[in-house]
Protein backbone atom coordinates (compact mmCIF):
# COMPACT_ATOMS: atom_id res chain seq x y z
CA UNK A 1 0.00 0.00 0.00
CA UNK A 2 1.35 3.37 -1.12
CA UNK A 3 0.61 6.71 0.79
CA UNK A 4 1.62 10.20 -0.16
CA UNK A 5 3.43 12.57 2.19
CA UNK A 6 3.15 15.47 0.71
CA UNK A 7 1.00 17.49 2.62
CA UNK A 8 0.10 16.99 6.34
CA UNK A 9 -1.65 19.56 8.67
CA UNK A 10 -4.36 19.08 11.32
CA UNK A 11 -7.12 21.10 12.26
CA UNK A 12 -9.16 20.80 15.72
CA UNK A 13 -11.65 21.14 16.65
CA UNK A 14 -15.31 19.91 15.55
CA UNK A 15 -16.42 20.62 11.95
CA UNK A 16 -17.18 24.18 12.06
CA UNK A 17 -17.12 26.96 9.11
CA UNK A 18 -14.70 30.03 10.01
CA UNK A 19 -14.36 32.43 7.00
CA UNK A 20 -16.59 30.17 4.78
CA UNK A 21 -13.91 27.61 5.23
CA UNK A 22 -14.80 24.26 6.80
CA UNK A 23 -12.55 23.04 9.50
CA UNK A 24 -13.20 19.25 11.11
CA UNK A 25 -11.90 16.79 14.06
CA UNK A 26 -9.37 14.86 14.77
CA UNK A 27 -11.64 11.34 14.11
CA UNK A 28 -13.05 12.55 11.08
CA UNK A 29 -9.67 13.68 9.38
CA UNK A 30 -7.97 10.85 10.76
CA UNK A 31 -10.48 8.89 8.33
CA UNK A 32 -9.79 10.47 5.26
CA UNK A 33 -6.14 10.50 5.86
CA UNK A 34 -5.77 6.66 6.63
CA UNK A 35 -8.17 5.29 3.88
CA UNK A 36 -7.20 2.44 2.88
CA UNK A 37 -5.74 2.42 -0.37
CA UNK A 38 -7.20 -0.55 -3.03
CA UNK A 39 -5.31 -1.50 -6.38
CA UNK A 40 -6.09 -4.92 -8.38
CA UNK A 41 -3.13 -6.68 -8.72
CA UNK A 42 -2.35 -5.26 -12.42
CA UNK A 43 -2.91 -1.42 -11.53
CA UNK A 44 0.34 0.66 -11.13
CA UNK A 45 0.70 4.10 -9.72
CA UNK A 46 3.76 6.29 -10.52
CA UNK A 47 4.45 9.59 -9.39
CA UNK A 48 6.26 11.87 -10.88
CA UNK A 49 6.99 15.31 -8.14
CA UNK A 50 6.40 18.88 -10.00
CA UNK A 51 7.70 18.15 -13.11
CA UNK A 52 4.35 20.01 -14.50
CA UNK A 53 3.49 23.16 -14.18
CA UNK A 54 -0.29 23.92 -13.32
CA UNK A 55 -2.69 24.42 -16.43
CA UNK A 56 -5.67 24.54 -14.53
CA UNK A 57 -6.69 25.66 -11.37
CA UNK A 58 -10.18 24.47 -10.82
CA UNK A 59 -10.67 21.80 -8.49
CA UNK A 60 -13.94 21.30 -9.36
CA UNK A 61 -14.10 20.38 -13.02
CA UNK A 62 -11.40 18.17 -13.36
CA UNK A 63 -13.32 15.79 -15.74
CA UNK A 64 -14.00 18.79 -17.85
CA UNK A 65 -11.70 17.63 -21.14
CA UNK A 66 -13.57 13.88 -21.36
CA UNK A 67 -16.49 14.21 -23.46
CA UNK A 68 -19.18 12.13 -20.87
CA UNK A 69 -18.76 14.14 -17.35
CA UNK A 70 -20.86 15.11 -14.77
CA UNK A 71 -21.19 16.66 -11.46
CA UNK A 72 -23.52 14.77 -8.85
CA UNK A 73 -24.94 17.18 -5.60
CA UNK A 74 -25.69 15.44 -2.84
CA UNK A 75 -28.47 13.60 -2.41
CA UNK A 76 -29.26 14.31 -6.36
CA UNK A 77 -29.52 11.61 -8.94
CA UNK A 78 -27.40 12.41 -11.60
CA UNK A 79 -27.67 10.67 -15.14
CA UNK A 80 -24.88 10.16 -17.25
CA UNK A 81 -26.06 7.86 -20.17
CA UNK A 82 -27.26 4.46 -18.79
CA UNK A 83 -25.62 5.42 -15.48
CA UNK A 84 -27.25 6.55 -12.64
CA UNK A 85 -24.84 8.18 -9.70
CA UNK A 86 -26.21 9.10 -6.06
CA UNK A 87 -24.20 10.76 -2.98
CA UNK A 88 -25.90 10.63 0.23
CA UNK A 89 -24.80 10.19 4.23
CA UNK A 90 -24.65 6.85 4.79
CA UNK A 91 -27.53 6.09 7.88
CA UNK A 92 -25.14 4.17 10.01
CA UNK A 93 -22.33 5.60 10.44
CA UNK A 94 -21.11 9.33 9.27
CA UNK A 95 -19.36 8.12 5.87
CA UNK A 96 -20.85 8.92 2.54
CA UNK A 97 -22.18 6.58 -0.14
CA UNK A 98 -21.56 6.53 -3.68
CA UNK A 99 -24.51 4.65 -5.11
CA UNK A 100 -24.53 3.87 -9.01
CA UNK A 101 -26.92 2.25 -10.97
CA UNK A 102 -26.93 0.54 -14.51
CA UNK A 103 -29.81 0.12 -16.86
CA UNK A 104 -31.77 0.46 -13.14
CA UNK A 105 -29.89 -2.01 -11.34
CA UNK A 106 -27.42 -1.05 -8.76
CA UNK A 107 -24.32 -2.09 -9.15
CA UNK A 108 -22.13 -0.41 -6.73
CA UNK A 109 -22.32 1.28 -3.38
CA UNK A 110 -18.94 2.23 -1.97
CA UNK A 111 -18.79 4.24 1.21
CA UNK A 112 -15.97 6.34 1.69
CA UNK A 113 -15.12 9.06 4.75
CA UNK A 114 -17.56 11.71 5.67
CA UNK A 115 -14.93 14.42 4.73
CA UNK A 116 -15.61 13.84 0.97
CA UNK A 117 -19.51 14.87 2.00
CA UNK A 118 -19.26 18.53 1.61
CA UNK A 119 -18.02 18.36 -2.20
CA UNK A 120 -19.66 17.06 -5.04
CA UNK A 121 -18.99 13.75 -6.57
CA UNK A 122 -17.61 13.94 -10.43
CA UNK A 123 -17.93 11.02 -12.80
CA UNK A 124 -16.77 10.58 -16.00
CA UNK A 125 -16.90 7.54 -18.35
CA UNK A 126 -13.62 6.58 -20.55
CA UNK A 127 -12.48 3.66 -22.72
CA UNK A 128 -8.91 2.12 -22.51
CA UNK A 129 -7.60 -0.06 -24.35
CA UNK A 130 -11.03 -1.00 -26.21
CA UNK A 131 -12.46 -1.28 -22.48
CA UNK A 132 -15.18 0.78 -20.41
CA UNK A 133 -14.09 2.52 -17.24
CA UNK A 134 -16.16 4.89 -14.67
CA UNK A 135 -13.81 7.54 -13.17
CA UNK A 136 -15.59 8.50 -10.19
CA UNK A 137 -14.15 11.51 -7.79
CA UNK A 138 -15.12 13.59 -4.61
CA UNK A 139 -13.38 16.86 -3.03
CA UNK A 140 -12.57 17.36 0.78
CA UNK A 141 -13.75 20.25 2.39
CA UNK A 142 -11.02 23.16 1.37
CA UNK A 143 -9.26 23.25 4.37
CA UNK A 144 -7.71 19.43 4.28
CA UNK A 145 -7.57 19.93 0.28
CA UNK A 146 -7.73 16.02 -0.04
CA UNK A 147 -9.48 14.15 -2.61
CA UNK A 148 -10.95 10.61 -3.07
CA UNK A 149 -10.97 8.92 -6.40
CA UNK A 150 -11.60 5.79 -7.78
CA UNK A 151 -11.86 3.60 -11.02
CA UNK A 152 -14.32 1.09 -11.58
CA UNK A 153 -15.21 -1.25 -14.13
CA UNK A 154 -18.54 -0.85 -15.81
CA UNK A 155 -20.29 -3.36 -13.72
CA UNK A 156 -19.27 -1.93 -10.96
CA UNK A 157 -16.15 -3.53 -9.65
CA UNK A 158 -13.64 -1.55 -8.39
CA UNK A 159 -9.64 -1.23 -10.20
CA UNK A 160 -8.52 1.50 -7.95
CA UNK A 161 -9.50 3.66 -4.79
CA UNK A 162 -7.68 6.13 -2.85
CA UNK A 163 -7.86 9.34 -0.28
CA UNK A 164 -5.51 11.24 -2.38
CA UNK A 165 -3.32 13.75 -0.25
CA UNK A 166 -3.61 17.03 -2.90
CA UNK A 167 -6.72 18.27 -4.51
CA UNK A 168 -6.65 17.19 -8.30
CA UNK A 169 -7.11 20.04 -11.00
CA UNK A 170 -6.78 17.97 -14.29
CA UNK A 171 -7.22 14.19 -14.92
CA UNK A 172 -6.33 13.28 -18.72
CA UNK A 173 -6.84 9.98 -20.94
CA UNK A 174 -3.80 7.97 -21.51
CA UNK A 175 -3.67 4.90 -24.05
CA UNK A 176 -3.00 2.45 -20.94
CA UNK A 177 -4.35 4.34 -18.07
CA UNK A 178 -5.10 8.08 -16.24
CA UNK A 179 -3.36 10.47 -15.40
CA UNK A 180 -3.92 12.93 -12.14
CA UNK A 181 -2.00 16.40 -11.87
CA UNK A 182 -2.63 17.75 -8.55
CA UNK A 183 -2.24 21.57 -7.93
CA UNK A 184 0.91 21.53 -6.31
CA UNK A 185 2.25 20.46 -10.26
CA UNK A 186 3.01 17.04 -8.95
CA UNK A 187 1.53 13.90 -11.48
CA UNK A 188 0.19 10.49 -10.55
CA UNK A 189 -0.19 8.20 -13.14
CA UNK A 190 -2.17 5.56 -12.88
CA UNK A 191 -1.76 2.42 -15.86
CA UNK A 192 -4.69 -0.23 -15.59
């Protein structure tokens, strides 16, 4: 399992908005920070440190160069061809889940840490290497400027998850895989 390091900072306190900037506690950081990283057995990561210099500074329309994209409120159904995406608060516990149906079926719920709840989840749809892929993608609050993301096959099984440390600004289409620049100009890439 591979964590980044690249940006640590802690904020106390309970969740609470100072300066229209949220600000959480220890338990609920401690989530995001120590998901658990998932990667089939064929995925490989690679980073590559500011090498890249930052094209775009939008963290909230990263999925904005693939041609099927879309941005999912909470609590919202969201269609995105014969996808259906949902992000609610999951009932038992404070984590968020990422539901996503197919044709009407459901064929994923994935629950990841309630500091991904205040974004918006982004999902895009891409084909590699003659394959179908759903890129799917939530924001932190601003102050831990985290990010999860995740790649799933399109029944629903999941090739890759992780609480990213750095908020991504661009994620682009390679011929074998993605690749994530994050806004410090730093690069991920990602070959499935």
């Amino acid at each position: 399992m591979y964590e980044f390091e690249w940006l640590r900072h802690r904020i106390a306190g309970p969740w609470l908005r100072i300066a229209g900037v949220w600000q959480g506690s220890d338990a609920v950081m401690a989530e995001a920070w120590h998901y658990p990283e998932f990667m089939e057995k064929d995925v490989q990561t690679e980073i590559t440190q500011q090498v890249s210099t930052k094209t775009r500074t939008d963290r909230n329309n990263y999925f904005a160069d693939f041609a099927d994209h879309v941005h999912v409120r909470r609590n919202t159904p969201t269609r995105m061809g014969s996808f259906e995406f949902n992000f609610v608060r999951s009932g038992t516990d404070n984590g968020v889940l990422i539901q996503v149906y197919h044709d009407g079926l459901r064929i994923m719920l994935e629950r990841i840490p309630s500091a991904f709840y205040m974004g918006e989840l982004q999902a895009s749809e891409v084909q590699i290497g003659g394959r179908d892929y759903l890129l799917l993608a939530a924001n932190s609050r601003t102050s831990m400027q985290r990010m999860w993301f995740g790649i799933f096959r399109p029944d629903g099984s999941k090739l890759y998850a992780a609480g990213l440390e750095q908020s991504v600004v661009r994620v682009n289409q390679n011929d074998d895989g993605i690749s994530l620049f994050f806004l410090s100009g730093d690069s991920m890439r990602i070959k499935i």
